[in-house]
C-alpha atoms as a PDB file:
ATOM      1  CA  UNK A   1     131.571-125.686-112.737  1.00  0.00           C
ATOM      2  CA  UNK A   2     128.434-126.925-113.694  1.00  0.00           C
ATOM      3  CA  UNK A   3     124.603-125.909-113.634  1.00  0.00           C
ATOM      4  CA  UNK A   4     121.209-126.372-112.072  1.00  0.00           C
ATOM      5  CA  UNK A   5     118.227-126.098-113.895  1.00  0.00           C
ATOM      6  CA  UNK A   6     114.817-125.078-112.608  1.00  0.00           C
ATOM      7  CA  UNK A   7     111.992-127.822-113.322  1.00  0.00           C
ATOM      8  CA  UNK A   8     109.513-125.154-113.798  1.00  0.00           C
ATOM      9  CA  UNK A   9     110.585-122.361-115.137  1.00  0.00           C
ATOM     10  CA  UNK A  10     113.262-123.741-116.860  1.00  0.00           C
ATOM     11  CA  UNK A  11     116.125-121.714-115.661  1.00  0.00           C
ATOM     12  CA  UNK A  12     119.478-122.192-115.949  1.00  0.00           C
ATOM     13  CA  UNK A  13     121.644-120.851-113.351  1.00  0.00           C
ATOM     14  CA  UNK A  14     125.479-121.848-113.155  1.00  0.00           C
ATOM     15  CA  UNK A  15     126.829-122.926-110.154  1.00  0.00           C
ATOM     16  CA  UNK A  16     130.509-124.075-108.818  1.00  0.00           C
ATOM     17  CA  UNK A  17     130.313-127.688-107.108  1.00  0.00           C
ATOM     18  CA  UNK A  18     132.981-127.327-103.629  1.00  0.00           C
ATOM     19  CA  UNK A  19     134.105-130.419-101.890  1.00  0.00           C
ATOM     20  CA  UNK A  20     135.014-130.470 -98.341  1.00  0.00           C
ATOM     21  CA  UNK A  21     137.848-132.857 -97.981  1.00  0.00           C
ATOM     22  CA  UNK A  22     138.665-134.021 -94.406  1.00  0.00           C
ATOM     23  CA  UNK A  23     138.191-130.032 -92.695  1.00  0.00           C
ATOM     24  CA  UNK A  24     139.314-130.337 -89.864  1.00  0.00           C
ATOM     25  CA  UNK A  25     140.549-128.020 -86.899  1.00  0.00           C
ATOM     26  CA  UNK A  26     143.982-127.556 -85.770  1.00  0.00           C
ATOM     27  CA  UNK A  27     144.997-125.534 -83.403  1.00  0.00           C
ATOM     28  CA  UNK A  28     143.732-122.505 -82.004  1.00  0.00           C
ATOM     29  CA  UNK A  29     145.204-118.697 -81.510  1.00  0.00           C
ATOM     30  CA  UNK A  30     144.414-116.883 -78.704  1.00  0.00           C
ATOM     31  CA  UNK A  31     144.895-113.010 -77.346  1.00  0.00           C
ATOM     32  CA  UNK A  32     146.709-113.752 -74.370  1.00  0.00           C
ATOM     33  CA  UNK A  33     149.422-116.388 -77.019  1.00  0.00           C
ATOM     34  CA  UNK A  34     149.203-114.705 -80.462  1.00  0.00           C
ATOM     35  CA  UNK A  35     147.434-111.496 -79.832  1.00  0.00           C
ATOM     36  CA  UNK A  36     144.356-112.250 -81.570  1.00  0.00           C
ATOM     37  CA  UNK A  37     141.453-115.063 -81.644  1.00  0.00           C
ATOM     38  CA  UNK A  38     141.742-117.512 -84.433  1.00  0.00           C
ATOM     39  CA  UNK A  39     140.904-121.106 -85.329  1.00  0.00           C
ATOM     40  CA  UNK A  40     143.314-122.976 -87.763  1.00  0.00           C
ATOM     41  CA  UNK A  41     141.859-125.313 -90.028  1.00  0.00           C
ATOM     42  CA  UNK A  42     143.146-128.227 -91.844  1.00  0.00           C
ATOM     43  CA  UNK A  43     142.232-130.011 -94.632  1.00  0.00           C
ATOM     44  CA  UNK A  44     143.382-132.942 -97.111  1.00  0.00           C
ATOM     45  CA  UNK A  45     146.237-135.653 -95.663  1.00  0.00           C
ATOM     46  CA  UNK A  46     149.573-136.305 -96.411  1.00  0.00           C
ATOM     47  CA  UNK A  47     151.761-139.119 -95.809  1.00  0.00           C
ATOM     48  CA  UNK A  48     153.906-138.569 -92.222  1.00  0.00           C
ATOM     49  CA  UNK A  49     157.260-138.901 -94.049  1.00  0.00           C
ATOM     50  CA  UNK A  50     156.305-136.095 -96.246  1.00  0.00           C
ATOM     51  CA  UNK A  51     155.619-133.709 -93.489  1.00  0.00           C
ATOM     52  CA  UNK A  52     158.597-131.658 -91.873  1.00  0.00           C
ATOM     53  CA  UNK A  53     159.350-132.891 -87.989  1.00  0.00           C
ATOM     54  CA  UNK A  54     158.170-129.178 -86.642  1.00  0.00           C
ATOM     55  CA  UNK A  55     155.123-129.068 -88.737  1.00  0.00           C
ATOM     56  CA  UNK A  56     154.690-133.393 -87.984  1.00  0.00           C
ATOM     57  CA  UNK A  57     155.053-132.501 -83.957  1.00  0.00           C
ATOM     58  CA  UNK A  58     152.345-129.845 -84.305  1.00  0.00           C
ATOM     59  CA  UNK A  59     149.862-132.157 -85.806  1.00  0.00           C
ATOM     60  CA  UNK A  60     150.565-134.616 -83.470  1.00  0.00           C
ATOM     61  CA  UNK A  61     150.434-132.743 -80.325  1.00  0.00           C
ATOM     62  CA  UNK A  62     147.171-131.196 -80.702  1.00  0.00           C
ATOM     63  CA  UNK A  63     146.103-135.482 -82.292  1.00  0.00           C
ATOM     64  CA  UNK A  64     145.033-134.923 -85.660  1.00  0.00           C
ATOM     65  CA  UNK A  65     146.266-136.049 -88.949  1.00  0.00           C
ATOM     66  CA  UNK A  66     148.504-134.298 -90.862  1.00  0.00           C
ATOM     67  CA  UNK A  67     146.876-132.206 -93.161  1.00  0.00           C
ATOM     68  CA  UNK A  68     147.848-131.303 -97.068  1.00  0.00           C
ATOM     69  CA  UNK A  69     146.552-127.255 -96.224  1.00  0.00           C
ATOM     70  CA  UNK A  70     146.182-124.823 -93.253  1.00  0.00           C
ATOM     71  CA  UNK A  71     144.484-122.403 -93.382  1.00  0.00           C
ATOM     72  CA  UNK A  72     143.162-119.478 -90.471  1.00  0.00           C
ATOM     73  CA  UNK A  73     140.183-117.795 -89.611  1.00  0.00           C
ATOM     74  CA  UNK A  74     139.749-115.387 -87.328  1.00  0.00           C
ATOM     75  CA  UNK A  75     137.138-115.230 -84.477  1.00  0.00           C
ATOM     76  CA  UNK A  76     135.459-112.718 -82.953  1.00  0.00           C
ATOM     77  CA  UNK A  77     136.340-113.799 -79.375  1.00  0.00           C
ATOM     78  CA  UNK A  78     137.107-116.836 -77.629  1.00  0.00           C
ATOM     79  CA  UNK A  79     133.175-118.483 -78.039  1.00  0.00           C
ATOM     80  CA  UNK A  80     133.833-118.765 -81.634  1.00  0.00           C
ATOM     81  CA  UNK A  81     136.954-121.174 -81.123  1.00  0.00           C
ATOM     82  CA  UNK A  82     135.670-124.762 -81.893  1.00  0.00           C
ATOM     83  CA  UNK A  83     137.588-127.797 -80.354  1.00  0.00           C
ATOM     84  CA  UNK A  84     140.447-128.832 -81.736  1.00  0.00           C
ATOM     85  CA  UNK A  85     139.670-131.701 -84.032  1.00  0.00           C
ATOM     86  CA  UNK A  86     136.188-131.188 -84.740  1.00  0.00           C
ATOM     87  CA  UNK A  87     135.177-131.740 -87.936  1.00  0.00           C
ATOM     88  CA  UNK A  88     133.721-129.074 -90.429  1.00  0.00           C
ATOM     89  CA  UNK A  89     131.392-130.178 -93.547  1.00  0.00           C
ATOM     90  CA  UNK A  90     128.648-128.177 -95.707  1.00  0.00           C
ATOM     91  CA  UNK A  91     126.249-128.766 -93.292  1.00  0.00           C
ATOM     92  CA  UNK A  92     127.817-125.818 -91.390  1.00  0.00           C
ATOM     93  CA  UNK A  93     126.241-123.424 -94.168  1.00  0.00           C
ATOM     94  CA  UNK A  94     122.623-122.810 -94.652  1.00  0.00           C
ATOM     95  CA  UNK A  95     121.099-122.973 -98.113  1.00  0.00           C
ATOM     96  CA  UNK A  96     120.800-119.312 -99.497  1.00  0.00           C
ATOM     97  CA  UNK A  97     122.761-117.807 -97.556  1.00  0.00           C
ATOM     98  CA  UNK A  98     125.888-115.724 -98.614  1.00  0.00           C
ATOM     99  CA  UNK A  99     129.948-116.452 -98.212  1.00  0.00           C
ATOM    100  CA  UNK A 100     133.147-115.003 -99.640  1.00  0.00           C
ATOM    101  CA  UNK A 101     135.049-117.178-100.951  1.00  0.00           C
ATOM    102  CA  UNK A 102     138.713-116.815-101.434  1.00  0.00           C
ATOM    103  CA  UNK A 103     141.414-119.195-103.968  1.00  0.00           C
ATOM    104  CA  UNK A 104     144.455-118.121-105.848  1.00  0.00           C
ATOM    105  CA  UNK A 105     143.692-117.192-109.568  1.00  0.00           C
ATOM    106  CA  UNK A 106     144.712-119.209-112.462  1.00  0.00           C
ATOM    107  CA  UNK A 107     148.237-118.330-113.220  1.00  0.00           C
ATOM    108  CA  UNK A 108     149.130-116.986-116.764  1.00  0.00           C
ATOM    109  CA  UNK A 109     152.774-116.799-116.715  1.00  0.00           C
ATOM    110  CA  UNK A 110     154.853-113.681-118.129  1.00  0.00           C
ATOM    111  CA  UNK A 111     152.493-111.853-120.033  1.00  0.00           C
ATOM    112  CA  UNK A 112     152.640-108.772-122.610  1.00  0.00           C
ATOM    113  CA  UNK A 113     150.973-105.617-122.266  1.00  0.00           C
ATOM    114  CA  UNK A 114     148.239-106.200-124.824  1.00  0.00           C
ATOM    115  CA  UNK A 115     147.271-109.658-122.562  1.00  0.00           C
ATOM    116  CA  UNK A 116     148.296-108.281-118.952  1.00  0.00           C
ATOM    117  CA  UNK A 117     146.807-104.955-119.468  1.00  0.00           C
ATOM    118  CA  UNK A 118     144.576-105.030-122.720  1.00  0.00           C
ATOM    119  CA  UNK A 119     146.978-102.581-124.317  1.00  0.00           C
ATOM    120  CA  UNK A 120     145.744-101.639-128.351  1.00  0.00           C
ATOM    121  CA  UNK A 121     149.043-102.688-129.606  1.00  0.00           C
ATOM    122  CA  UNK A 122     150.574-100.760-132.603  1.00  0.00           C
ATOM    123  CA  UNK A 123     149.628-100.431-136.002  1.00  0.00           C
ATOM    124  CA  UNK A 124     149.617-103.182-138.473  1.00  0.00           C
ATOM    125  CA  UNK A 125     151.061-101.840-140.834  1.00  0.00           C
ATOM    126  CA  UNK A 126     152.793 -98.163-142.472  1.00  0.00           C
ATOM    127  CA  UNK A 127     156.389 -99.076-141.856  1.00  0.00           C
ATOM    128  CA  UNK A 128     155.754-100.638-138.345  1.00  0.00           C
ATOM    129  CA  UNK A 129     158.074-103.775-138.394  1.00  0.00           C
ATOM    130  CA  UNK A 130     158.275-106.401-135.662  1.00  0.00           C
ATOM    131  CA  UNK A 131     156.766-104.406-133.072  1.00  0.00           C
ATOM    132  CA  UNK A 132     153.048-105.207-133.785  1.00  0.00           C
ATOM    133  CA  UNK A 133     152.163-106.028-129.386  1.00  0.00           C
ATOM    134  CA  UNK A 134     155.043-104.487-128.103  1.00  0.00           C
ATOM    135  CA  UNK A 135     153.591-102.138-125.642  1.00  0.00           C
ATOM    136  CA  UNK A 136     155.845 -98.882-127.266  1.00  0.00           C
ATOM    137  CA  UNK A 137     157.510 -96.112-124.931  1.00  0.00           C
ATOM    138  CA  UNK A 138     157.104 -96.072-121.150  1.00  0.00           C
ATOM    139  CA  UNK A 139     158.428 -92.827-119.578  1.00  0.00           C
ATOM    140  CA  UNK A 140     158.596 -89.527-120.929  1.00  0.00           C
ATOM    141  CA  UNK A 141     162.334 -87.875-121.707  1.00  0.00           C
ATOM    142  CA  UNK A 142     161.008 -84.455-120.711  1.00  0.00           C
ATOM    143  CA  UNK A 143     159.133 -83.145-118.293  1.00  0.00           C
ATOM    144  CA  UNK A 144     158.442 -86.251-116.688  1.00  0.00           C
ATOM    145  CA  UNK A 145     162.128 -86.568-115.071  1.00  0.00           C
ATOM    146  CA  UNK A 146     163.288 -88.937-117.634  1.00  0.00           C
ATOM    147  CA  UNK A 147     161.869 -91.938-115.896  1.00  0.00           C
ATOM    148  CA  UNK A 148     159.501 -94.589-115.587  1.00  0.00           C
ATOM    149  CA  UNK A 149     156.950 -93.528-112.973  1.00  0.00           C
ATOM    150  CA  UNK A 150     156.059 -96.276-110.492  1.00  0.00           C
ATOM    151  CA  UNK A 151     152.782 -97.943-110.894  1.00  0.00           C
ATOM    152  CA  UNK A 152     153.468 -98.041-114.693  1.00  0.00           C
ATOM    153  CA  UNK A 153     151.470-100.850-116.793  1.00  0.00           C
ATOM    154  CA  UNK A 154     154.124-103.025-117.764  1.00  0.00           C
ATOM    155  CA  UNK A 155     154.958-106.869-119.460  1.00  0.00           C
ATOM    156  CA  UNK A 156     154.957-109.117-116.034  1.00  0.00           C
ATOM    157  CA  UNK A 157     153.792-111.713-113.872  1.00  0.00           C
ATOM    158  CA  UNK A 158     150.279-112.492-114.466  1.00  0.00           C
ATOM    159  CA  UNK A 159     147.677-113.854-112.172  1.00  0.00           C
ATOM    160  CA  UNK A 160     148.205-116.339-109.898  1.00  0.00           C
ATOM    161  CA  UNK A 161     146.974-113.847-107.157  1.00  0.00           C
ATOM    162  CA  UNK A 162     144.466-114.084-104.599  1.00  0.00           C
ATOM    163  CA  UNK A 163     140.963-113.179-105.923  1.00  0.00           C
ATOM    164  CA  UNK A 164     137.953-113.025-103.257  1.00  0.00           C
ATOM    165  CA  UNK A 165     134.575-113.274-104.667  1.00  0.00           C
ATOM    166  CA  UNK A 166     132.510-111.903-102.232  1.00  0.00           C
ATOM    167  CA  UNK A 167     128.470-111.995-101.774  1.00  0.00           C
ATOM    168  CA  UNK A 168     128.343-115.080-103.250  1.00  0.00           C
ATOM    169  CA  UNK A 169     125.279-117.420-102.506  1.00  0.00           C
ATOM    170  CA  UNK A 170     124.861-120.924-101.984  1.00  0.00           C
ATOM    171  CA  UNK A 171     122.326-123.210-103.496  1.00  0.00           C
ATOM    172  CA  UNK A 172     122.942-126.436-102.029  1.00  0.00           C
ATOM    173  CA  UNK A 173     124.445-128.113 -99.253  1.00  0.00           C
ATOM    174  CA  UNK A 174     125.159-131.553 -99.528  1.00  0.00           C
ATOM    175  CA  UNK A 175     125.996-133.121 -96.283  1.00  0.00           C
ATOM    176  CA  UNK A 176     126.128-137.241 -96.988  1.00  0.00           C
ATOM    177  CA  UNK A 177     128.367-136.155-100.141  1.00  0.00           C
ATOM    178  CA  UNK A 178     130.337-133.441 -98.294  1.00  0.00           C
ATOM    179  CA  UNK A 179     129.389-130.646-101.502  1.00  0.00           C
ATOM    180  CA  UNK A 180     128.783-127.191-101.142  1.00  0.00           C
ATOM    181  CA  UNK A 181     126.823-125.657-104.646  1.00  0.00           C
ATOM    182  CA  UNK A 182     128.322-121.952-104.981  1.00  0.00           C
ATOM    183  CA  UNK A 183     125.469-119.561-107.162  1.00  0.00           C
ATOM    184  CA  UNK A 184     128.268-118.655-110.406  1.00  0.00           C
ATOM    185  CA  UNK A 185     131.832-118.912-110.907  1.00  0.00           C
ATOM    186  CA  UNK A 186     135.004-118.603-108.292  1.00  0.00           C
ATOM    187  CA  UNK A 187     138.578-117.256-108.910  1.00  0.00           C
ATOM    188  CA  UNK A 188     141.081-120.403-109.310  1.00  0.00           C
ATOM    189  CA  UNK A 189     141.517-123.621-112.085  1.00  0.00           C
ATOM    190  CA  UNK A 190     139.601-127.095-111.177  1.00  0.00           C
ATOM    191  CA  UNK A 191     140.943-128.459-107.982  1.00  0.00           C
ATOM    192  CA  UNK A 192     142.202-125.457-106.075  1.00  0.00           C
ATOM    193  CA  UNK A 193     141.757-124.495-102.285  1.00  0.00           C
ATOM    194  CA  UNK A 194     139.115-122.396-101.483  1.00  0.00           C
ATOM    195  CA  UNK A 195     138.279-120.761 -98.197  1.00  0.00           C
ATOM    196  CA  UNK A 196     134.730-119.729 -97.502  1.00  0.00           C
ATOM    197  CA  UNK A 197     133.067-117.731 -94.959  1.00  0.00           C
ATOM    198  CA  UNK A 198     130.532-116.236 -93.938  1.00  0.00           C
ATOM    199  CA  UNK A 199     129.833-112.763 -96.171  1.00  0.00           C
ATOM    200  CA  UNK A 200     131.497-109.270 -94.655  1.00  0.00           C
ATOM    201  CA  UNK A 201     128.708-107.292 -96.415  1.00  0.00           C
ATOM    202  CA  UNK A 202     125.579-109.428 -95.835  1.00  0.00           C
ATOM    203  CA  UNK A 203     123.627-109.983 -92.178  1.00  0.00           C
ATOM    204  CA  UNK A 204     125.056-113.373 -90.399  1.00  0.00           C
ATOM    205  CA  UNK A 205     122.691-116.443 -91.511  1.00  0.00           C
ATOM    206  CA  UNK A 206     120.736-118.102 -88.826  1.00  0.00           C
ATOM    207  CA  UNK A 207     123.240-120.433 -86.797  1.00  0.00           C
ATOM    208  CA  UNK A 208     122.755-124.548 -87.964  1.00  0.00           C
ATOM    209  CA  UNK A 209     122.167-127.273 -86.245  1.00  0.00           C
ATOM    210  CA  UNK A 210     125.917-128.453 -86.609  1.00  0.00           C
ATOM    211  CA  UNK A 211     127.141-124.705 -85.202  1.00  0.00           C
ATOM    212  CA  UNK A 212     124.202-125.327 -82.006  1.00  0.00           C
ATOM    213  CA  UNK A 213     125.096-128.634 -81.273  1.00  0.00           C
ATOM    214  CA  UNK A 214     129.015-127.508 -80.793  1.00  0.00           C
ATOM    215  CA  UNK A 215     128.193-124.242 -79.031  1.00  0.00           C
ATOM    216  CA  UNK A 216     126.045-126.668 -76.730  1.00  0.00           C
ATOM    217  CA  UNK A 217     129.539-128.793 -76.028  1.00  0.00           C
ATOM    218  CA  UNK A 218     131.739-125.731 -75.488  1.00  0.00           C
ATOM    219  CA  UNK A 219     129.164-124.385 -73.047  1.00  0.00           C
ATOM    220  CA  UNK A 220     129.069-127.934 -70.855  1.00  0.00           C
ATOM    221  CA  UNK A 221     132.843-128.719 -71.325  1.00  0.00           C
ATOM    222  CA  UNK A 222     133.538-124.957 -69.580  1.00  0.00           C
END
């Protein structure tokens, strides 16, 4: 994260810095194959003898590199399917428009009830001994069947999950430097994978140049 500051007002707004390594597409999925229309997209690069040989054959087949993530994204129908290999950078989102972008939360580990769930804890003191953040009784002995009732707050697993952020806006698009400036913060720690579209809840931005000039190709190569 860092943050852009307005030379005359002298706002500060923060902002989340993306870089688009190597995006690339994959493959496609189609009705007629898969049962629905989606492009798969590939970013990063691995070394060949790191890559299993069904995963290696796929890559090679449809002559792209292989690729450290895959990801999909569904289309609407088969005019939003881009050719395979064609590369995807910044430039293929417009300056204030809005995206949802989705990443894996920063995992915490096993976690209490007073961090998991923000749980009081138990008093400090008057004979309470050793059981200060221990989150106390969790199902009833009468009444309630003598059980824990699912759905219970409970010690576990915490974060690590996938977190969208939706309606999120971007600032600046970066093309030469492949950056895309996100308005505020996104789920995940430094260096995770983020996927970004276009925002669910907000009307579709005007198409870009990049998006025209491949619609263009699709339209003479059928």
């Amino acid at each position: 994260m860092t943050a852009l500051y307005d030379p005359e007002t002298g706002l500060r707004t923060p902002c989340t810095v993306v870089q688009f390594d190597r995006v690339q597409v994959v493959s496609h999925k189609t009705r007629e194959k898969n049962g629905y229309f989606a492009v798969q997209i590939g970013s990063g690069w691995r070394q060949p003898q790191n890559v299993g040989r069904p995963l290696l054959g796929h890559f090679a087949g449809n002559g792209v590199s292989p690729k450290k993530f895959v990801a999909e994204f569904r289309v609407k129908n088969a005019s939003g399917l881009l050719n395979v290999g064609e590369t995807i950078g910044p430039e293929w989102f417009t300056e204030g428009q809005f995206v949802d972008a989705r990443s894996d939360c920063k995992g915490k580990g096993w976690a209490g009830g007073m961090k998991k769930w923000g749980f009081k804890g138990q008093p400090a003191s008057h004979g309470n001994s050793k059981n200060h953040r221990t989150m106390g009784s969790s199902g009833a002995s009468q009444g309630g069947g003598s059980r824990v009732l699912p759905g219970k707050k409970m010690p576990g697993r915490m974060g690590g999950n996938q977190v969208t952020i939706q309606n999120v806006k971007v600032l600046k698009v970066d093309a030469e430097k492949g950056l895309l400036v996100l308005n505020g913060c996104i789920a995940g720690p430094n260096g995770c994978v983020v996927k970004i579209q276009d925002a669910i809840k907000k009307p579709w931005p005007a198409m870009p140049a990049a998006v025209e000039e491949v619609k263009e190709t699709l339209t003479a190569t059928a």
